[in-house]
C-alpha atoms as a PDB file:
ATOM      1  CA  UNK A   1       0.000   0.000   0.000  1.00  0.00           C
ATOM      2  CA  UNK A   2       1.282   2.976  -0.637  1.00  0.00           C
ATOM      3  CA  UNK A   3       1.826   6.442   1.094  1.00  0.00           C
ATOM      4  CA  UNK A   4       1.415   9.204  -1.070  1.00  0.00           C
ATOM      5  CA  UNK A   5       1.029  12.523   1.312  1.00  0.00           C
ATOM      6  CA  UNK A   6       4.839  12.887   1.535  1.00  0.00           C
ATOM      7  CA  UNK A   7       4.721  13.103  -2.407  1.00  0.00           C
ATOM      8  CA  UNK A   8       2.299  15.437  -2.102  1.00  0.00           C
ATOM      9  CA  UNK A   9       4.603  17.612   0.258  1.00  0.00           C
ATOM     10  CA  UNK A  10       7.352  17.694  -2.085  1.00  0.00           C
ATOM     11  CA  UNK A  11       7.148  16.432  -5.519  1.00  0.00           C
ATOM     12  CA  UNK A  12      10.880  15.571  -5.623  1.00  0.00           C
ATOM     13  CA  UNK A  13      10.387  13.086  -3.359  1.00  0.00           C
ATOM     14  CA  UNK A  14       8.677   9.693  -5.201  1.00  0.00           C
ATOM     15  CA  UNK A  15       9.653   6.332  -3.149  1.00  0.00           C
ATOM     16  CA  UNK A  16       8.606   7.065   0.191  1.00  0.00           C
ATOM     17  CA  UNK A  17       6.362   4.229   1.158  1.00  0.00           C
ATOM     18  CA  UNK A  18       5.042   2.646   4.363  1.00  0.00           C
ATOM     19  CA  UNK A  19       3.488  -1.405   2.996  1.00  0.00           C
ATOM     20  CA  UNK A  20       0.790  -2.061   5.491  1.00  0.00           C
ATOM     21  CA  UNK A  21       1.534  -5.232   7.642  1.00  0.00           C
ATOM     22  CA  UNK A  22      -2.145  -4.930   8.741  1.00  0.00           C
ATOM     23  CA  UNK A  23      -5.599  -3.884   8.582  1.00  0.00           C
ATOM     24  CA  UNK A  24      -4.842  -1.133  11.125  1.00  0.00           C
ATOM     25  CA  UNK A  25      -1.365  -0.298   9.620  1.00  0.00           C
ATOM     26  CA  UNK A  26      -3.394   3.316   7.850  1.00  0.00           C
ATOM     27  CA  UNK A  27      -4.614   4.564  10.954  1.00  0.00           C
ATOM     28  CA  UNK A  28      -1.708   3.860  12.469  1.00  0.00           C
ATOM     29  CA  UNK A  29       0.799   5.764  10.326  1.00  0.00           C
ATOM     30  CA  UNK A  30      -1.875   8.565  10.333  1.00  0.00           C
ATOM     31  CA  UNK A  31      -1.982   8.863  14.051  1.00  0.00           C
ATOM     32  CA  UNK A  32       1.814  10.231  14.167  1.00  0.00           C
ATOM     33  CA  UNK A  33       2.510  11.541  10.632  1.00  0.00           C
ATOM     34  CA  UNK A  34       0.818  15.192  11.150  1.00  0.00           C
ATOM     35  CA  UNK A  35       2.202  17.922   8.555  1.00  0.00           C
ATOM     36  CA  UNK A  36       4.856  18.605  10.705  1.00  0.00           C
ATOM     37  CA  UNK A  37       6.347  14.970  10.944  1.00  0.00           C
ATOM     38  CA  UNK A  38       5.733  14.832   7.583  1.00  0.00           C
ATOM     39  CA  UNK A  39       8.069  17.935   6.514  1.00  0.00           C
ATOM     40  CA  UNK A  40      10.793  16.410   9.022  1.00  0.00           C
ATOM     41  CA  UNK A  41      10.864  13.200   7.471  1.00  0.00           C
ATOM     42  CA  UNK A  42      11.039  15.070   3.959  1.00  0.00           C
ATOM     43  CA  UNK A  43      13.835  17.260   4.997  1.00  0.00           C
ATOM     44  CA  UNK A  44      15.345  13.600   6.626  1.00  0.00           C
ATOM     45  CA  UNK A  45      15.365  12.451   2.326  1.00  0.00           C
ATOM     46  CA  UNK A  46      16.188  15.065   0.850  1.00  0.00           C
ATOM     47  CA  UNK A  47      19.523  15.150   2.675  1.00  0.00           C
ATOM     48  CA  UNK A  48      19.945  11.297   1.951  1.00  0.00           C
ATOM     49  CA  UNK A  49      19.989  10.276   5.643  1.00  0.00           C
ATOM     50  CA  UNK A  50      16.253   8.094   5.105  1.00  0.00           C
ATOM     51  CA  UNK A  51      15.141   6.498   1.845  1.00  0.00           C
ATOM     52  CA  UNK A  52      12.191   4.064   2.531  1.00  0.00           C
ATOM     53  CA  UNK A  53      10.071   3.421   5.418  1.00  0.00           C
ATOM     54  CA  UNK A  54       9.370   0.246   5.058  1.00  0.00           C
ATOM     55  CA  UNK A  55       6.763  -0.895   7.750  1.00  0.00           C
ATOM     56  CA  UNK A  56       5.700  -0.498  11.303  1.00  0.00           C
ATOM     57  CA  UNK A  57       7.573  -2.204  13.846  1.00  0.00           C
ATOM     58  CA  UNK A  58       5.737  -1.543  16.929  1.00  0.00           C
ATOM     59  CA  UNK A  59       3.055   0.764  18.119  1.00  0.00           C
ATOM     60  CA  UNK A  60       2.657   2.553  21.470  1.00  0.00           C
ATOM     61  CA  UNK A  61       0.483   4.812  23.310  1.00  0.00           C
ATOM     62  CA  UNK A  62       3.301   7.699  22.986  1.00  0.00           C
ATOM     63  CA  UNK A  63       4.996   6.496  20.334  1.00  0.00           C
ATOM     64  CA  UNK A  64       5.582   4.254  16.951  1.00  0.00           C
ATOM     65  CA  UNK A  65       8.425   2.520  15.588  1.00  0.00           C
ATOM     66  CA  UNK A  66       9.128   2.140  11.907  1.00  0.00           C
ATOM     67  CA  UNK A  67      11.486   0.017   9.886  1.00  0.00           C
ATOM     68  CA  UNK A  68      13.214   1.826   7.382  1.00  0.00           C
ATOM     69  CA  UNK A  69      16.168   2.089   4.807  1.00  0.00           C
ATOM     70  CA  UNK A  70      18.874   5.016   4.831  1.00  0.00           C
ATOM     71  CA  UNK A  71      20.216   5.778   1.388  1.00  0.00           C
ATOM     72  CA  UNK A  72      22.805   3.824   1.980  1.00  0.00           C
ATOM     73  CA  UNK A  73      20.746   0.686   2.314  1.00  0.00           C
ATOM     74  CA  UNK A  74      21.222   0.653   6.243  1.00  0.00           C
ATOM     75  CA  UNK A  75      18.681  -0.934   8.805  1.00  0.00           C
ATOM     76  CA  UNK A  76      17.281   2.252  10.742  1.00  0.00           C
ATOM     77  CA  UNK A  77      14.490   2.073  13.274  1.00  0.00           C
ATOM     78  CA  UNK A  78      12.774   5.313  13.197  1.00  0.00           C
ATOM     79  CA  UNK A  79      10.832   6.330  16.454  1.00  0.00           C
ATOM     80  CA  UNK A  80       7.485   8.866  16.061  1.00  0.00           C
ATOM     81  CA  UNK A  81       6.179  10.483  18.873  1.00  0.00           C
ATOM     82  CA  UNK A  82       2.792  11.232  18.432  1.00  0.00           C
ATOM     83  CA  UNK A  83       2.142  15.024  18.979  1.00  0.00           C
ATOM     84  CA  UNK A  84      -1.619  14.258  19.811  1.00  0.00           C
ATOM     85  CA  UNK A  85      -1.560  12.079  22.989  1.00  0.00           C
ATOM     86  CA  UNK A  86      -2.394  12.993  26.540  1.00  0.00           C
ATOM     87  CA  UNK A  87       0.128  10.222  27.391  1.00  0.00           C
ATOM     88  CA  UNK A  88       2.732  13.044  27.639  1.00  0.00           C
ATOM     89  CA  UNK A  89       1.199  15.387  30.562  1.00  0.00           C
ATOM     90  CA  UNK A  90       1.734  12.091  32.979  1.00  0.00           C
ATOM     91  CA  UNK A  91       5.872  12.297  31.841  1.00  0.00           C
ATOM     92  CA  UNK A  92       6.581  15.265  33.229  1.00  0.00           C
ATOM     93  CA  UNK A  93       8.019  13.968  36.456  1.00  0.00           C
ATOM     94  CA  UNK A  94      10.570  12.601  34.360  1.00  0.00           C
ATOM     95  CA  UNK A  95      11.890  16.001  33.058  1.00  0.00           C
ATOM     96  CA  UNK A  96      11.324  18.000  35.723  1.00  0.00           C
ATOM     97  CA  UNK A  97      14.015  18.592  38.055  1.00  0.00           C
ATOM     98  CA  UNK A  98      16.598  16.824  34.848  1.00  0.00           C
ATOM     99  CA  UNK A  99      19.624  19.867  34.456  1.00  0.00           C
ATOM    100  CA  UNK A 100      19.777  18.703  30.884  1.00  0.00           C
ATOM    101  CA  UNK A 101      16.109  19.978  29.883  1.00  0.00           C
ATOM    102  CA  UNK A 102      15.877  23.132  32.299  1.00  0.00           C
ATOM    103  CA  UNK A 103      15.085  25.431  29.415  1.00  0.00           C
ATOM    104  CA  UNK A 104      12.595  23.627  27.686  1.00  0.00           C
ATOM    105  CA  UNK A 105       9.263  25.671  27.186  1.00  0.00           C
ATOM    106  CA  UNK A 106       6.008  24.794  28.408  1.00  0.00           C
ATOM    107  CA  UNK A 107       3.347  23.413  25.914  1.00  0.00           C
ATOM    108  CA  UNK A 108       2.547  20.002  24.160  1.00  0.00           C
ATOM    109  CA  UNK A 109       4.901  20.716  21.022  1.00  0.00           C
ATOM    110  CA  UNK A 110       7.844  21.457  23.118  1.00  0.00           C
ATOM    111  CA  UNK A 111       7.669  18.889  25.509  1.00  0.00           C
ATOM    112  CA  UNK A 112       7.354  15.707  22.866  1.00  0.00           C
ATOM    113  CA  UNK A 113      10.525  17.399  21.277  1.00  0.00           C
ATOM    114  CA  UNK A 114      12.498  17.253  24.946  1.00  0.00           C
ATOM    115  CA  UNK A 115      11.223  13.860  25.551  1.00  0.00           C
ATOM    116  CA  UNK A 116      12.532  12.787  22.335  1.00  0.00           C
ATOM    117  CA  UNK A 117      15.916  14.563  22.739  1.00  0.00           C
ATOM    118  CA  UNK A 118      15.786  12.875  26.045  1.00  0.00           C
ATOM    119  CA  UNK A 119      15.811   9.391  24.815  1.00  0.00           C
ATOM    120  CA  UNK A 120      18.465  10.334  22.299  1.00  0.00           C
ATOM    121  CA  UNK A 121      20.764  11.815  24.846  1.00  0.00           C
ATOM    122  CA  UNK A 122      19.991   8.554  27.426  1.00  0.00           C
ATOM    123  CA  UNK A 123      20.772   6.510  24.494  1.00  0.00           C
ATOM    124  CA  UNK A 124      23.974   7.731  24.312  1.00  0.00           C
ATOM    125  CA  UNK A 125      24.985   7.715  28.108  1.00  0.00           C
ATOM    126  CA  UNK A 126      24.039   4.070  27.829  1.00  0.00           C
ATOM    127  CA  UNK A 127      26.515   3.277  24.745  1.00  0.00           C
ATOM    128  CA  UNK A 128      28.946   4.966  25.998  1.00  0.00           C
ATOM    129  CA  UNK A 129      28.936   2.978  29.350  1.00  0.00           C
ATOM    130  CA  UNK A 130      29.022  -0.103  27.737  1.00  0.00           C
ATOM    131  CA  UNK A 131      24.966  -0.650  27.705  1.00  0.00           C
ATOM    132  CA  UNK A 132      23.274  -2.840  25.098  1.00  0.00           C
ATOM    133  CA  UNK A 133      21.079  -0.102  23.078  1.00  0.00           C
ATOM    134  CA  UNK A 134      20.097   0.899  19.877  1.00  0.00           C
ATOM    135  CA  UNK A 135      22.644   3.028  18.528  1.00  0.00           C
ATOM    136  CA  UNK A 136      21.586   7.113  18.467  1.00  0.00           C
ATOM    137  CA  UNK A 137      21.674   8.471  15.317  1.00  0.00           C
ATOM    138  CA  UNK A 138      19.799  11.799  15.001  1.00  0.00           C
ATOM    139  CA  UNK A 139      16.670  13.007  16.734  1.00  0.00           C
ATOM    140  CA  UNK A 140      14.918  16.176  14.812  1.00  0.00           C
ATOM    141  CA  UNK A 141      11.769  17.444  16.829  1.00  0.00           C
ATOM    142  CA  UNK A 142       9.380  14.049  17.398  1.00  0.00           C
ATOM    143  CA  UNK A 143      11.540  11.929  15.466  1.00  0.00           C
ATOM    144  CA  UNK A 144      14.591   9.916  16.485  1.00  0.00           C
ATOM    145  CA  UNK A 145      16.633   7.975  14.314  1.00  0.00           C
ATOM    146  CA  UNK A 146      18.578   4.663  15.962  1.00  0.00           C
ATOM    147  CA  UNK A 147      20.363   1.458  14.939  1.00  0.00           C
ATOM    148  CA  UNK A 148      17.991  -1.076  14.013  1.00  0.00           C
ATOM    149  CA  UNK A 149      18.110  -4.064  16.032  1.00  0.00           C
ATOM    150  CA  UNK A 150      17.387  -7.088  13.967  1.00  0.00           C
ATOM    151  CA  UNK A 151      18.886  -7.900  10.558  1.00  0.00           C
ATOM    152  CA  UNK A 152      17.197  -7.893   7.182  1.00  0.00           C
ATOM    153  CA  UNK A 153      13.907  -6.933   8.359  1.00  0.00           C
ATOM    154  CA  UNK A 154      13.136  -8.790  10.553  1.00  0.00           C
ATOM    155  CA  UNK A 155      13.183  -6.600  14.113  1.00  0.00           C
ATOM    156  CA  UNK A 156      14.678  -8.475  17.199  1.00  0.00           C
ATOM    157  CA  UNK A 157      11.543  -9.921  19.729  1.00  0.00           C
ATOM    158  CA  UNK A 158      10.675  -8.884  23.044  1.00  0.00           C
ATOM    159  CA  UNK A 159      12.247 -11.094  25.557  1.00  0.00           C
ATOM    160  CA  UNK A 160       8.526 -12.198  26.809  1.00  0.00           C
ATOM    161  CA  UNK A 161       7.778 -13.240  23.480  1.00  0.00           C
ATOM    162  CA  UNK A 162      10.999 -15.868  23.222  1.00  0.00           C
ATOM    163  CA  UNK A 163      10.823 -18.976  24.940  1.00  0.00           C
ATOM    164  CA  UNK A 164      14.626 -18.476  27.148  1.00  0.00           C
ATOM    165  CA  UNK A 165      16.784 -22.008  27.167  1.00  0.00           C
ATOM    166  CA  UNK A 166      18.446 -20.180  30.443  1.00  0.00           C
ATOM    167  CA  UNK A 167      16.524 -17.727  31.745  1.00  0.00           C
ATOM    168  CA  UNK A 168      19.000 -17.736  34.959  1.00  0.00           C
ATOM    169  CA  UNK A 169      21.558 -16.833  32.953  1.00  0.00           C
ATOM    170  CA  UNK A 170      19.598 -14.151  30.907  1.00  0.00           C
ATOM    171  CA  UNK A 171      18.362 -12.965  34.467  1.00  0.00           C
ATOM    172  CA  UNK A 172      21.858 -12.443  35.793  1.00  0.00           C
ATOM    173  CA  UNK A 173      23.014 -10.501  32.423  1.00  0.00           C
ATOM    174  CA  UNK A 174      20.107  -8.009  32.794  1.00  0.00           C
ATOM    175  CA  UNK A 175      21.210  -7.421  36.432  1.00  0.00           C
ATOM    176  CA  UNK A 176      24.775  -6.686  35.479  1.00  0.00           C
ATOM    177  CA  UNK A 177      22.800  -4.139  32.856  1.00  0.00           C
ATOM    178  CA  UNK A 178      21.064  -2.740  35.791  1.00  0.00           C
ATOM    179  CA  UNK A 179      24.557  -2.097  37.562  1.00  0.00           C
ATOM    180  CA  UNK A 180      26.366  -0.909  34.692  1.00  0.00           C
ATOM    181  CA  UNK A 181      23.284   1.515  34.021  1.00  0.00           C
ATOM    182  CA  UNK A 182      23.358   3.229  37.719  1.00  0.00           C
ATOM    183  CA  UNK A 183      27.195   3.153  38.522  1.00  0.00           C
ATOM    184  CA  UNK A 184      28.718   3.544  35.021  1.00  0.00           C
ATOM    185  CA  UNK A 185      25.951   5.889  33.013  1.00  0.00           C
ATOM    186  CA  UNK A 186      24.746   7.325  36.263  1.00  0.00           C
ATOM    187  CA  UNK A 187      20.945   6.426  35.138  1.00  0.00           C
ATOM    188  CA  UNK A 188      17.668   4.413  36.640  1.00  0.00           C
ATOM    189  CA  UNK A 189      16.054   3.111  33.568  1.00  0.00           C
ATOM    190  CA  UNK A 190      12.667   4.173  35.661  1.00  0.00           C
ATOM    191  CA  UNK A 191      10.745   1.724  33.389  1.00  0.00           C
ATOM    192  CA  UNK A 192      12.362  -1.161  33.079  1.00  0.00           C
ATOM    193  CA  UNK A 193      10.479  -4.963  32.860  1.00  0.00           C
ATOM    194  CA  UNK A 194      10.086  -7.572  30.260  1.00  0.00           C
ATOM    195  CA  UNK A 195       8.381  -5.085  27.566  1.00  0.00           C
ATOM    196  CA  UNK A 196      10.991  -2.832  26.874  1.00  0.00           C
ATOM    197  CA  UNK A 197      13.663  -5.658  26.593  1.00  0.00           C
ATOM    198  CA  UNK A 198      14.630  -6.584  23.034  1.00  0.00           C
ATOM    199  CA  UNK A 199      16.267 -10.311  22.729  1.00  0.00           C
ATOM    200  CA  UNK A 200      18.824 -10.661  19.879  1.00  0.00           C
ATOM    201  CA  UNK A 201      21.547 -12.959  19.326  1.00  0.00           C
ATOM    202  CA  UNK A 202      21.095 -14.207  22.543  1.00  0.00           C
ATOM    203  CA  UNK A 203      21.577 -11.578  24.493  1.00  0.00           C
ATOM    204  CA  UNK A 204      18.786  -8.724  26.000  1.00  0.00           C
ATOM    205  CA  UNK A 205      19.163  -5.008  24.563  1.00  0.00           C
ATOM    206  CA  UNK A 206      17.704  -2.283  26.554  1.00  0.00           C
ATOM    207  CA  UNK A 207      14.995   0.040  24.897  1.00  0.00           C
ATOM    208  CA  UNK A 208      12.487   2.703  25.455  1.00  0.00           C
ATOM    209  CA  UNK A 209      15.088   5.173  27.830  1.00  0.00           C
ATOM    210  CA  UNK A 210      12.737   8.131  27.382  1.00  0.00           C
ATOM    211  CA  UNK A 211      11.660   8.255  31.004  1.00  0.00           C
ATOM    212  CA  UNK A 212      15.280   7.251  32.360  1.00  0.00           C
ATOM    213  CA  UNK A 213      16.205   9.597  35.022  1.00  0.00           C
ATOM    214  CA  UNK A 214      20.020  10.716  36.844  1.00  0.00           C
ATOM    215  CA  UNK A 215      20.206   9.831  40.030  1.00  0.00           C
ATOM    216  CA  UNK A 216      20.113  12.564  41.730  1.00  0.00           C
ATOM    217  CA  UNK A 217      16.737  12.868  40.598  1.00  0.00           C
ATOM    218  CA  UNK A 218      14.069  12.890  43.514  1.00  0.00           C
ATOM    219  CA  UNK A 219      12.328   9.858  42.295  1.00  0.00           C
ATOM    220  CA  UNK A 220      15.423   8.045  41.410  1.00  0.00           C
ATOM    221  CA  UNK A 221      15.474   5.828  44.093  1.00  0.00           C
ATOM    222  CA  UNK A 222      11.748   4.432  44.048  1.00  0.00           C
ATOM    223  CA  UNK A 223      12.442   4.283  40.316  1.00  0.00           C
ATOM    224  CA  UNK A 224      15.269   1.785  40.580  1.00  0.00           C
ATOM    225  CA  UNK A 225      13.411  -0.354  43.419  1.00  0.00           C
ATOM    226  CA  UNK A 226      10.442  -0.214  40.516  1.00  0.00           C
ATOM    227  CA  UNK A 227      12.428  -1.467  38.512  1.00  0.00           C
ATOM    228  CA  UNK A 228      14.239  -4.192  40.378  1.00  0.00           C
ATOM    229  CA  UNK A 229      10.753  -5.602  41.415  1.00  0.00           C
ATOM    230  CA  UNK A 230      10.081  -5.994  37.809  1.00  0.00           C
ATOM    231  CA  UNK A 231      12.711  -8.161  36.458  1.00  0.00           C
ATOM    232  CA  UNK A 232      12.644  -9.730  39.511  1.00  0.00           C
ATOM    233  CA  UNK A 233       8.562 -10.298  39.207  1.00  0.00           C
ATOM    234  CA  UNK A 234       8.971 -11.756  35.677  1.00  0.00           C
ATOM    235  CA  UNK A 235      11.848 -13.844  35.905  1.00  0.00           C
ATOM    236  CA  UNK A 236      10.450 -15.703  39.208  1.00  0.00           C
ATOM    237  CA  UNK A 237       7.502 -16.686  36.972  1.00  0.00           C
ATOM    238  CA  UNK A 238      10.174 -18.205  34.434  1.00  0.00           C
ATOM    239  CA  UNK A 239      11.152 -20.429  37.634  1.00  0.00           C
ATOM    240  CA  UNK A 240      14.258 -18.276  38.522  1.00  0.00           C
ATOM    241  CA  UNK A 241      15.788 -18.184  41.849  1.00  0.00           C
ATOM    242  CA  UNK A 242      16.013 -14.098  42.185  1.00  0.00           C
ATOM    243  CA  UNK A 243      17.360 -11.807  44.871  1.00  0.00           C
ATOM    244  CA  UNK A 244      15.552 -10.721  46.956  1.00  0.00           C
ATOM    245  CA  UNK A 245      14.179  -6.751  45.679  1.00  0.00           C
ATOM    246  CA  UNK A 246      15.858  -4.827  48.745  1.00  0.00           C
ATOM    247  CA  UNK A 247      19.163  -7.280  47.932  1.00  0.00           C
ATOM    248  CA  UNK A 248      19.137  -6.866  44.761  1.00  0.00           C
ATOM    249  CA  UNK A 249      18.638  -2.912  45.482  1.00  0.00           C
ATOM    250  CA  UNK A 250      21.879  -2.919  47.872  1.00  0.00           C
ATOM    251  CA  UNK A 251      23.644  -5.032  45.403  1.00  0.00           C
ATOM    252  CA  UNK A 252      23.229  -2.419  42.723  1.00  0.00           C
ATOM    253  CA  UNK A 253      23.748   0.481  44.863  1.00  0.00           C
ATOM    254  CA  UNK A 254      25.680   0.293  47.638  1.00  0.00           C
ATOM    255  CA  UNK A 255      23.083   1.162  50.351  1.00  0.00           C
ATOM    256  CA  UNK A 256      19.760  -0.262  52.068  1.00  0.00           C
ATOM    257  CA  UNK A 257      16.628   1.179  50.289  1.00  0.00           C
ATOM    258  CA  UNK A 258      14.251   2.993  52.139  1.00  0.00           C
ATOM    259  CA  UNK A 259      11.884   0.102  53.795  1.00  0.00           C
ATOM    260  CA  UNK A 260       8.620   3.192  52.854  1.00  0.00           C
ATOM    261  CA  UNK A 261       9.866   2.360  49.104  1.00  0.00           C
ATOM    262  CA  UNK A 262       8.141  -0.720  48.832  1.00  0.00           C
ATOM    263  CA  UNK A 263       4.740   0.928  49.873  1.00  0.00           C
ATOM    264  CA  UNK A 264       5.578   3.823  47.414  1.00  0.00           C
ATOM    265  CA  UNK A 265       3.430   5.094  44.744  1.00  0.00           C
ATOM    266  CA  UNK A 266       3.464   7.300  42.122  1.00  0.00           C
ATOM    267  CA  UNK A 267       0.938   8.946  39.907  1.00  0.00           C
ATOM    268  CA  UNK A 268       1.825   8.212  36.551  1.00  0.00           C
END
């Protein structure tokens, strides 16, 4: 199926597609590709950086993922934050108080664009600490550009969609993740359980980093034990013999949590 209102944006432009993989795959793309989107990801062509869009990968309530093609026939996942979702005025907790994003203006436009810079730059504290992540590449208003993880279009499954030969051993590598993430990159994923795990070549890559926080944010701490109970929620039900959360916790940082952390809630 093709997608003909980037054509009809710039006339120069005459292979951008998007081939439905569903029934729903029109509404979809429609939901995120506003005119604005739309002029990005023509400006994204015409400087050779994107050719083809090829399908979607994954769909969100904040976000979709797209496979597509850069003109030199590279693998790109392209993320899309919608600019039309009330998913975003619940976020906020995970900006505020971030020295990164202190000048970012108020209003729905600006935010998406600091959320999606925020992912970018989180991306790239990850790599750099030795993290298993999708690669950065650009980010340009609600669009962000990464490494696509997966190989000839076919995109990498969730880890709660393989069936694990040794989930012990996957359990322990997504711990040393967790330690690498708050010692070496300084970050609390603040999201982190089997849906935003990618398993490829045997091994778990970390995505969705939008809402990852430093830690000397004022959340950071209930964030990490958050996250902590969820990997060590979902691996239990695999059979795994896990630490226990406030052991695990210590393990990662150093120090006792909080025992009110376990009661903790947050409005999200």
């Amino acid at each position: 199926m093709s997608y003909k209102d980037l054509n009809k944006i710039d006339g120069k432009i005459d292979k951008e597609r998007i081939r439905e993989k569903d029934s729903n795959a029109l509404k979809v793309i429609e939901s995120v590709f506003d005119f604005q989107t739309s002029m990005v990801l023509v400006k994204l062509m015409n400087k050779g950086i994107l050719k083809d869009i090829s399908f979607v990968i994954s769909t969100g309530k904040e976000a979709n993922v797209y496979h597509a093609y850069s003109s030199k026939k590279e693998e790109f996942a392209i993320k899309i934050y919608r600019t039309t979702t009330a998913e975003f005025k619940r976020n906020w907790i995970y900006v505020q108080g971030d020295p990164r994003f202190k000048k970012y203006k108020k209003g729905t436009y600006s935010f998406i664009y600091t959320w999606a810079k925020k992912e970018y730059k989180n991306l790239k504290r990850m790599l750099n600490a030795g993290i298993p992540v999708p690669k950065p590449e650009i980010v340009n208003k609600n669009i962000l550009i990464m490494s696509f993880i997966g190989e000839k279009q076919n995109a990498a499954p969730l880890i709660r969609e393989v069936n694990l030969k040794k989930p012990g051993k996957v359990y322990s590598e997504i711990l040393d993740i967790l330690s690498l993430m708050y010692n070496e990159a300084k970050l609390v994923h603040a999201d982190l359980s089997e849906y935003n795990i990618l398993y490829y070549k045997n091994k778990p890559i970390i995505i969705d980093v939008s809402q990852a926080v430093l830690l000397d944010h004022p959340q950071a701490a209930f964030f990490l034990y958050r996250d902590v109970s969820n990997i060590n929620r979902y691996f239990s039900s695999l059979g795994v013999k896990t630490l226990n959360n406030s052991d695990l916790f210590e393990q990662i940082t150093g120090v006792q949590p909080n025992p009110k952390l376990e009661l903790y809630e947050i409005d999200r």
